[in-house]
C-alpha atoms as a PDB file:
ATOM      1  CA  UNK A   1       0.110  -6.175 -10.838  1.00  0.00           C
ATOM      2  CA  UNK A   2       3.166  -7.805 -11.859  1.00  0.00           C
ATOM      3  CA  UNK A   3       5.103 -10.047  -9.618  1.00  0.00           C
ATOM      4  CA  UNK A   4       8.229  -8.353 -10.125  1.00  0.00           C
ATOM      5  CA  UNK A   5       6.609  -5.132  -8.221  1.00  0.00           C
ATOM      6  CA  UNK A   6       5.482  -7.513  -5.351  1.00  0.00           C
ATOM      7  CA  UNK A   7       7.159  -7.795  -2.050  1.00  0.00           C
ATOM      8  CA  UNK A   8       6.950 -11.338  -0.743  1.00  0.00           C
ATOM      9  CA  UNK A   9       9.413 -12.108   1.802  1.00  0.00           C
ATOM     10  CA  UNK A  10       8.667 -11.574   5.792  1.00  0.00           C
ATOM     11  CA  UNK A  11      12.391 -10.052   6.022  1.00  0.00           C
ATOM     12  CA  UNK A  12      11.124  -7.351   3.196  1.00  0.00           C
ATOM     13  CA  UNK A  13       7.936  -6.587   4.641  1.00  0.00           C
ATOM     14  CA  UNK A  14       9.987  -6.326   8.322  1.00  0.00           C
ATOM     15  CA  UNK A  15      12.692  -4.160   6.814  1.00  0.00           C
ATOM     16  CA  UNK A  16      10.169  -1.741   5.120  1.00  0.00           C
ATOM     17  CA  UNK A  17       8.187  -1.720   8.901  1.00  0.00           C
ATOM     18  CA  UNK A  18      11.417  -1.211  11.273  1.00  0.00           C
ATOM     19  CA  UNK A  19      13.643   1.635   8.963  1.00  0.00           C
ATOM     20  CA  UNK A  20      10.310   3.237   6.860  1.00  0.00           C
ATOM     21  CA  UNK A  21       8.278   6.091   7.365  1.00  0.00           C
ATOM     22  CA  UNK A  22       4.294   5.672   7.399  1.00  0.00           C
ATOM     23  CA  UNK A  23       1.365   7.812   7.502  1.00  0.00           C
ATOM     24  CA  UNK A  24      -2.119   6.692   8.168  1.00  0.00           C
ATOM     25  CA  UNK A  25      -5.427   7.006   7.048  1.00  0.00           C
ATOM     26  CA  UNK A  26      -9.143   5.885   7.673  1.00  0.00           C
ATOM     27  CA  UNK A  27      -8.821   2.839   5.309  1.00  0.00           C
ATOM     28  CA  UNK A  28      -5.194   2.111   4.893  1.00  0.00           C
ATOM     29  CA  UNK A  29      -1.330   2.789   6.349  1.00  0.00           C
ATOM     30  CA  UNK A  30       1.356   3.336   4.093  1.00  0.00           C
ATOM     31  CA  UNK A  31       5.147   1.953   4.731  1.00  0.00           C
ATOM     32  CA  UNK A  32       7.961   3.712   2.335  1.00  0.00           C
ATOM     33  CA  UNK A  33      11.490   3.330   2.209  1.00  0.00           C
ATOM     34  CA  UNK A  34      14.240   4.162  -0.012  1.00  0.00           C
ATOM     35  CA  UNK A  35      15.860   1.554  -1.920  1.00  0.00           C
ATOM     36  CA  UNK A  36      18.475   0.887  -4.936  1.00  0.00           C
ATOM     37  CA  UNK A  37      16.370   2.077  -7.783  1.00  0.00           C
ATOM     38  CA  UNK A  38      13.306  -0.774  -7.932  1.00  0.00           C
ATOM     39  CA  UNK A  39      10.020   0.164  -7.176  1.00  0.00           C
ATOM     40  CA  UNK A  40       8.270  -3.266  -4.893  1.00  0.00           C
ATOM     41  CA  UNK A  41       5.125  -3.314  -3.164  1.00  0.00           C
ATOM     42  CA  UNK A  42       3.334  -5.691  -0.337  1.00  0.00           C
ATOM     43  CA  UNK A  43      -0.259  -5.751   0.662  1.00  0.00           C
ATOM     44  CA  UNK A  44      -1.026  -7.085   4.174  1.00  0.00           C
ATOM     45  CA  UNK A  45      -4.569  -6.835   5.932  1.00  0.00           C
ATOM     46  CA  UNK A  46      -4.335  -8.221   9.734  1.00  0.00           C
ATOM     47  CA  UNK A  47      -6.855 -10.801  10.880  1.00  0.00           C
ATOM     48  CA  UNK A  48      -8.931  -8.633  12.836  1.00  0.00           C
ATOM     49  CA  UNK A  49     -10.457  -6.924   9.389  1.00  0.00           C
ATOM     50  CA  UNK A  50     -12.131 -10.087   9.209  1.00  0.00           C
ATOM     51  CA  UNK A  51     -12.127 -13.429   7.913  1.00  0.00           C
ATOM     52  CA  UNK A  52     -10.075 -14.410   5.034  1.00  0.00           C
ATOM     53  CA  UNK A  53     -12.660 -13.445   2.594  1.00  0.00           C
ATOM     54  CA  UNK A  54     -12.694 -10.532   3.492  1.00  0.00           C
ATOM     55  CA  UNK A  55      -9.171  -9.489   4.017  1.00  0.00           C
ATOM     56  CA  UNK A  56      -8.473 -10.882   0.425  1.00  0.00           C
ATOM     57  CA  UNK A  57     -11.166  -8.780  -1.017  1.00  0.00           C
ATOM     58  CA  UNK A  58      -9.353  -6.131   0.795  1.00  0.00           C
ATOM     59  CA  UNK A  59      -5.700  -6.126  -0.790  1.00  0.00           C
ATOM     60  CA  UNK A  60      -7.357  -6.899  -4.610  1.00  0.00           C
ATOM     61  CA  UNK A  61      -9.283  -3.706  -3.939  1.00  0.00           C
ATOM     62  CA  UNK A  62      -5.857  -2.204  -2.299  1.00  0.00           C
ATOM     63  CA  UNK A  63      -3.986  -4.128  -5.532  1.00  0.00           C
ATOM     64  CA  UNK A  64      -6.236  -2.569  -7.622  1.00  0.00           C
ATOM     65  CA  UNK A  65      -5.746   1.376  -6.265  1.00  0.00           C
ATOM     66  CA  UNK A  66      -2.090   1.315  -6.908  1.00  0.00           C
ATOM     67  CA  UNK A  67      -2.393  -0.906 -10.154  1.00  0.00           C
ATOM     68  CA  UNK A  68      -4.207   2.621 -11.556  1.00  0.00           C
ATOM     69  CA  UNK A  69      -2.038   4.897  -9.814  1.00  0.00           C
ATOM     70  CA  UNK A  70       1.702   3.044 -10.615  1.00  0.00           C
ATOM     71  CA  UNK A  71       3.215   5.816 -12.909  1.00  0.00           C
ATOM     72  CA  UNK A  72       2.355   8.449 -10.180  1.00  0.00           C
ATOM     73  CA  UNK A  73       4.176   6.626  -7.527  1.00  0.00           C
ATOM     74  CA  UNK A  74       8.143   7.813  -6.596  1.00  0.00           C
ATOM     75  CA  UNK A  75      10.295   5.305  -8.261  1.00  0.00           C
ATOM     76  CA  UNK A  76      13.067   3.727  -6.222  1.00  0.00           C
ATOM     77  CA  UNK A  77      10.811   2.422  -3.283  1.00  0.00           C
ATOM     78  CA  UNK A  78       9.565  -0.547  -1.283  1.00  0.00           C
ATOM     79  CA  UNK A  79       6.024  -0.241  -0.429  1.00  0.00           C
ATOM     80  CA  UNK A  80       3.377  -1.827   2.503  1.00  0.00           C
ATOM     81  CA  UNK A  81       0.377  -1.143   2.306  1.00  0.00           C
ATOM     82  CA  UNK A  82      -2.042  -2.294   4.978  1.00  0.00           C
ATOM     83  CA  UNK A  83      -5.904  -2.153   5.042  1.00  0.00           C
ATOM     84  CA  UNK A  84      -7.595  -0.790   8.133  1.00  0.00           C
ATOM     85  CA  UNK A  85     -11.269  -1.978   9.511  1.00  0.00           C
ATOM     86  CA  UNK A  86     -12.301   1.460   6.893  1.00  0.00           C
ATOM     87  CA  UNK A  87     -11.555  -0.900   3.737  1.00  0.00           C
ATOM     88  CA  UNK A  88     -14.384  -3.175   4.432  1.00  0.00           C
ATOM     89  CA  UNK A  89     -16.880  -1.219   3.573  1.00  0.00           C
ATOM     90  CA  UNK A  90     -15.092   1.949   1.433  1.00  0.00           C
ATOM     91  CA  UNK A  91     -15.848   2.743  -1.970  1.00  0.00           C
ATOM     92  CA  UNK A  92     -12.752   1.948  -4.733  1.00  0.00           C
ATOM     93  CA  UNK A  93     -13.482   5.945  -5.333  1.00  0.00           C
ATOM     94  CA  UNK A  94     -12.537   6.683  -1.544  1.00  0.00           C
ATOM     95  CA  UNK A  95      -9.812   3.957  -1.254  1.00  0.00           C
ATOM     96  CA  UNK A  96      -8.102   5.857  -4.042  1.00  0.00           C
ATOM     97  CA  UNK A  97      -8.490   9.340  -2.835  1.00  0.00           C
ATOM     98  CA  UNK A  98      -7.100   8.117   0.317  1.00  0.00           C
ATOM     99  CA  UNK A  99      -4.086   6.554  -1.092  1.00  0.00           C
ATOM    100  CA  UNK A 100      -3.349   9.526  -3.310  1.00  0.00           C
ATOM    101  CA  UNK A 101      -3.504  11.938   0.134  1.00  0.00           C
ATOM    102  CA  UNK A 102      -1.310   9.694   2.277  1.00  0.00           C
ATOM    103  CA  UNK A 103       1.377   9.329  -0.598  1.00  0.00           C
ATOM    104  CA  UNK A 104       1.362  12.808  -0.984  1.00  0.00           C
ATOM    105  CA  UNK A 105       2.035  13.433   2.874  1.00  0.00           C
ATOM    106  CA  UNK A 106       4.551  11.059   2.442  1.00  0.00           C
ATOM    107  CA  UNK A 107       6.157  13.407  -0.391  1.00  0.00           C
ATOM    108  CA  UNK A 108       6.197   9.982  -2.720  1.00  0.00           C
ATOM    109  CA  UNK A 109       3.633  11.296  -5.228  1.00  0.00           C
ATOM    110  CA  UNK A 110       5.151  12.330  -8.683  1.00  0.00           C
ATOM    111  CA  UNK A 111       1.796  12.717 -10.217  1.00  0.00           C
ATOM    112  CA  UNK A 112      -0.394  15.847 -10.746  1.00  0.00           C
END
């Protein structure tokens, strides 16, 4: 993903987590909230998924779901998403199916 879609700074990531709406899954959460026209997204995965391998294994496979799935995402947004202890051992396949259903709860999905 390019770095000019990344979130990077702790006041981003805090905005997005205080004023967004979320919705939840087995193997990730999803923070959205409006902003002026620029789609940005952060990745975070907590130290209790595991060690550090294993959380960055985590957000390239997260990285990886949205890097296929960009186009279908609402433009216009800043985006967390966070892995949950179901990332560790889910397929790319359910990962993705996952993200597609929470986006689409969250009314954020353009895509068919």
């Amino acid at each position: 993903m390019q770095k000019r879609f990344r979130l990077r700074k702790r006041t981003e990531f805090s905005r997005v987590y205080g004023t967004g709406r979320s919705a939840a899954g087995r193997v990730l959460v999803l923070y959205v909230l409006p902003s002026e026209g620029e789609l940005r997204i952060g990745f975070s995965a907590g130290k209790k998924l595991g060690n550090a391998v294993v959380r960055n294994r985590a957000k390239r496979r997260l990285k990886e779901v949205v890097r296929k799935n960009l186009r279908q995402l609402a433009q216009g947004h800043f985006y967390v998403l966070i892995a949950r202890s179901g990332a560790v051992k889910a397929s790319l396949l359910e990962m993705e199916r996952e993200f597609i259903s929470v986006a689409k709860r969250l009314k954020i999905w353009v895509g068919p």
